[in-house]
C-alpha atoms as a PDB file:
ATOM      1  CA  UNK A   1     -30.974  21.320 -69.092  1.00  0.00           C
ATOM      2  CA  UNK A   2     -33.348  18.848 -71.536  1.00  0.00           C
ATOM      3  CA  UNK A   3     -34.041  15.592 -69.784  1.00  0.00           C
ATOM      4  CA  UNK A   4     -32.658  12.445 -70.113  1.00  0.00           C
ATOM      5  CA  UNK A   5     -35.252  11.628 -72.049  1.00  0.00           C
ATOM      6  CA  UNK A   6     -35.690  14.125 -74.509  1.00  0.00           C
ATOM      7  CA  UNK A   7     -31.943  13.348 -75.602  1.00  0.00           C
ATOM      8  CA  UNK A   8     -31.918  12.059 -79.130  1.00  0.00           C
ATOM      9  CA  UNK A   9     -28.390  11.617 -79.484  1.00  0.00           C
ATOM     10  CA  UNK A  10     -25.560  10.697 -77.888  1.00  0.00           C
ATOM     11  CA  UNK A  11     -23.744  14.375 -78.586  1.00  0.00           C
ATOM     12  CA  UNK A  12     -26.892  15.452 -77.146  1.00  0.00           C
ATOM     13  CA  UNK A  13     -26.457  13.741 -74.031  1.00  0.00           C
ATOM     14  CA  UNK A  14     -22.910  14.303 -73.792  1.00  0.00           C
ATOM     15  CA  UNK A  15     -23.241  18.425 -74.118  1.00  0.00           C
ATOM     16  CA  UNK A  16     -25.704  17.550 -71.122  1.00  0.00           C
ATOM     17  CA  UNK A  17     -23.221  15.406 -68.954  1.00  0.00           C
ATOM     18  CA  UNK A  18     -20.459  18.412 -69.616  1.00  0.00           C
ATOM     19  CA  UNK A  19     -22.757  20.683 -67.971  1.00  0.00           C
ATOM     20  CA  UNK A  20     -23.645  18.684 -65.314  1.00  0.00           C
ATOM     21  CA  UNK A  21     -20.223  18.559 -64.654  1.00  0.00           C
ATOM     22  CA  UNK A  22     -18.858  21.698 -64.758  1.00  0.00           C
ATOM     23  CA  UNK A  23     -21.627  22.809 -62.621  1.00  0.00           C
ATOM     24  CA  UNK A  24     -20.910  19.675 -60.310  1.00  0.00           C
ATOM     25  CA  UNK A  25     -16.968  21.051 -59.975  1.00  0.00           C
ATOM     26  CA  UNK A  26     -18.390  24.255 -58.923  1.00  0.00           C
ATOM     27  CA  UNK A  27     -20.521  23.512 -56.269  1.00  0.00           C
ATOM     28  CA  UNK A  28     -17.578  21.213 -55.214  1.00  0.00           C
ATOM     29  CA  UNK A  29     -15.198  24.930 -55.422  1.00  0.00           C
ATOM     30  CA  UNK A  30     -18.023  26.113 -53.224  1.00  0.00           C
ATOM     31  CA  UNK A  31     -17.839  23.743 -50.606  1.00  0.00           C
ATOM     32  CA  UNK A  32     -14.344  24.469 -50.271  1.00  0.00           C
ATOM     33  CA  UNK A  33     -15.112  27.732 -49.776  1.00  0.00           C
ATOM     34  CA  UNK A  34     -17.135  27.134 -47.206  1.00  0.00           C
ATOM     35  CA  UNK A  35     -14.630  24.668 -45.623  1.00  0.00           C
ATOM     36  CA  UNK A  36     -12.233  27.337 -45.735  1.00  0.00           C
ATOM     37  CA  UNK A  37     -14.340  29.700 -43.658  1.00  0.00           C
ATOM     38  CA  UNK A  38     -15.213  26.956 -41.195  1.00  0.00           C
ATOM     39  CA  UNK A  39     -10.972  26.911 -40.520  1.00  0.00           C
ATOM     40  CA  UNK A  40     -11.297  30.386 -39.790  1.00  0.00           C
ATOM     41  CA  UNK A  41     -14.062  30.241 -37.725  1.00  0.00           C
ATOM     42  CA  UNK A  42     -13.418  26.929 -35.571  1.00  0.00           C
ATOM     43  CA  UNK A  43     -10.243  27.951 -33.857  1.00  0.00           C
ATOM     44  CA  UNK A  44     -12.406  31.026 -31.853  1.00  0.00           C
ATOM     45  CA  UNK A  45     -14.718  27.995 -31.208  1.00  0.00           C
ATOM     46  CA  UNK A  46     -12.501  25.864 -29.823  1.00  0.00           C
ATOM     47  CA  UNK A  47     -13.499  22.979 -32.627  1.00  0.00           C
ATOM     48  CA  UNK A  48     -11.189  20.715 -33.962  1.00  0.00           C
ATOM     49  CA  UNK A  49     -11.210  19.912 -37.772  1.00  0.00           C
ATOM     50  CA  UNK A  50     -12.778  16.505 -37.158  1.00  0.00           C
ATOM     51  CA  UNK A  51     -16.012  16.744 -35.345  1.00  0.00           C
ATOM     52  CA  UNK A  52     -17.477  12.956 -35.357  1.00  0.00           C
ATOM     53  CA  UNK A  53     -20.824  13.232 -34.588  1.00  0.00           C
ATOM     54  CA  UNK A  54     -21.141  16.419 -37.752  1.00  0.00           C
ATOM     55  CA  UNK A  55     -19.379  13.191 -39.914  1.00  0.00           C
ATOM     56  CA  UNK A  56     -22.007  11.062 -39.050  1.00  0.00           C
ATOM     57  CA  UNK A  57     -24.800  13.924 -39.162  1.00  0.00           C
ATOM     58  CA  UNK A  58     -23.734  14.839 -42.639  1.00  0.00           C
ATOM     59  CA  UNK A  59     -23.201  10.907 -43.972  1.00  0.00           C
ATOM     60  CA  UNK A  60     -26.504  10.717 -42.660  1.00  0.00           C
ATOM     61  CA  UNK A  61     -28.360  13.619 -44.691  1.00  0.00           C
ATOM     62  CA  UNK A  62     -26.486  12.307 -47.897  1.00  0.00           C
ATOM     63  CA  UNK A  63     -27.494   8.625 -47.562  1.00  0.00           C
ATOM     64  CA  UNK A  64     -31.100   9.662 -47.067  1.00  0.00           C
ATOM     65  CA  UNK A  65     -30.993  12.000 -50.094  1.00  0.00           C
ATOM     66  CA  UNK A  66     -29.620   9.134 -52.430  1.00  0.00           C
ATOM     67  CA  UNK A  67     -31.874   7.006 -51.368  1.00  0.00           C
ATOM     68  CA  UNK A  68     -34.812   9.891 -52.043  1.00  0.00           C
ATOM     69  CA  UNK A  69     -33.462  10.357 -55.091  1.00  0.00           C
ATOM     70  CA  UNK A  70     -33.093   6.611 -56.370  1.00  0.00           C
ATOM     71  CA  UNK A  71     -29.228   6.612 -56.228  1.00  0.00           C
ATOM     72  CA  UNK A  72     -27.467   4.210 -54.296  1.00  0.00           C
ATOM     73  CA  UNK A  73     -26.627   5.067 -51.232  1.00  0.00           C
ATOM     74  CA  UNK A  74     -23.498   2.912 -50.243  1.00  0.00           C
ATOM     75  CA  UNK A  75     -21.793   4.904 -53.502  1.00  0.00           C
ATOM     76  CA  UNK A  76     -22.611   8.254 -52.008  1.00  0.00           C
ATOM     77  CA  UNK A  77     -21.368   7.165 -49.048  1.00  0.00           C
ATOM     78  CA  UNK A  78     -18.363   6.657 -49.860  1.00  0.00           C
ATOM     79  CA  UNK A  79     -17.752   9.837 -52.033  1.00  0.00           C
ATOM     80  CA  UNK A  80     -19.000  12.293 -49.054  1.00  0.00           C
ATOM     81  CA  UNK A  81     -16.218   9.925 -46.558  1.00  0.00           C
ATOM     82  CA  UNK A  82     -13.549  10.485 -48.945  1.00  0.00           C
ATOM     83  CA  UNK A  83     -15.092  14.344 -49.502  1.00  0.00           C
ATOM     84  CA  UNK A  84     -14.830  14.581 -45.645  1.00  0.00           C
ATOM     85  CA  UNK A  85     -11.367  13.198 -45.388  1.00  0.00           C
ATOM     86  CA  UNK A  86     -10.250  15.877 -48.077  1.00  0.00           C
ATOM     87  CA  UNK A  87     -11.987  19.056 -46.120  1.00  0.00           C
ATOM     88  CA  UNK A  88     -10.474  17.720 -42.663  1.00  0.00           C
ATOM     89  CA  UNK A  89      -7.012  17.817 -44.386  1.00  0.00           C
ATOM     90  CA  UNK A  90      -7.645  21.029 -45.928  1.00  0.00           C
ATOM     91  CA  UNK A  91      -8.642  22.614 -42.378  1.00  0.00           C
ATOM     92  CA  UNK A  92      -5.848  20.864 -40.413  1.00  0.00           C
ATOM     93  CA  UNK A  93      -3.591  22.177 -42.929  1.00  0.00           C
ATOM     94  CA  UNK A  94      -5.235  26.021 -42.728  1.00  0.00           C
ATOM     95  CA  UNK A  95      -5.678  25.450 -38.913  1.00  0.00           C
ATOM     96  CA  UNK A  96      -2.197  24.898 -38.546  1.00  0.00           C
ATOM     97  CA  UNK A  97      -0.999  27.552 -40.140  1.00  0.00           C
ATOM     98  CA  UNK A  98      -2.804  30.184 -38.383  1.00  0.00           C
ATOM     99  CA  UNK A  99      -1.580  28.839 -35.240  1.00  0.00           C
ATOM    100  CA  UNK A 100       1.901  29.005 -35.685  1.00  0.00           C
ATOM    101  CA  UNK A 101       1.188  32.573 -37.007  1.00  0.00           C
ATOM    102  CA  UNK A 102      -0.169  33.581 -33.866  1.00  0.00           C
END
């Protein structure tokens, strides 16, 4: 990745934002990953999809790392809530389905 700042061009600081990206959409696959395991794994726990108090654990981590990292917090805010919303769907959904298979 070349800095911000070293970008002379606009192409140049395009190929950059691409990369970003792409990279951004697979850390996002990854988390979904990972919120597919936690529907496996929260049943045998006896943990619903929506745990509150993670919500407000994780909203909490996020804001604080915006605000670390000079981005607004409020915005990240909202994209973990509507991130959250998404992965509770996703694990009702696979949650679901494993029950009425067993």
């Amino acid at each position: 990745m070349i800095p911000p700042e070293h970008c002379r061009t606009m192409a140049e600081l395009r190929v950059q934002i691409d990369a970003l990206d792409a990279d951004l959409v697979a850390r996002l696959a990854l988390r979904a990953r990972y919120i597919d395991r936690a529907a496996e794994l929260k049943p045998a726990e006896g943990l619903p999809a929506r745990i509150g108090p993670r919500i407000d654990e994780v909203i909490g981590k996020v804001r604080a790392r915006a605000e670390n990292e000079g981005l607004d917090p409020d915005l990240v805010e909202r994209v973990w809530r509507e991130l959250i919303e998404w992965a509770i769907r996703r694990e009702e959904v696979a949650m679901g389905q494993r029950e009425r298979q067993l």
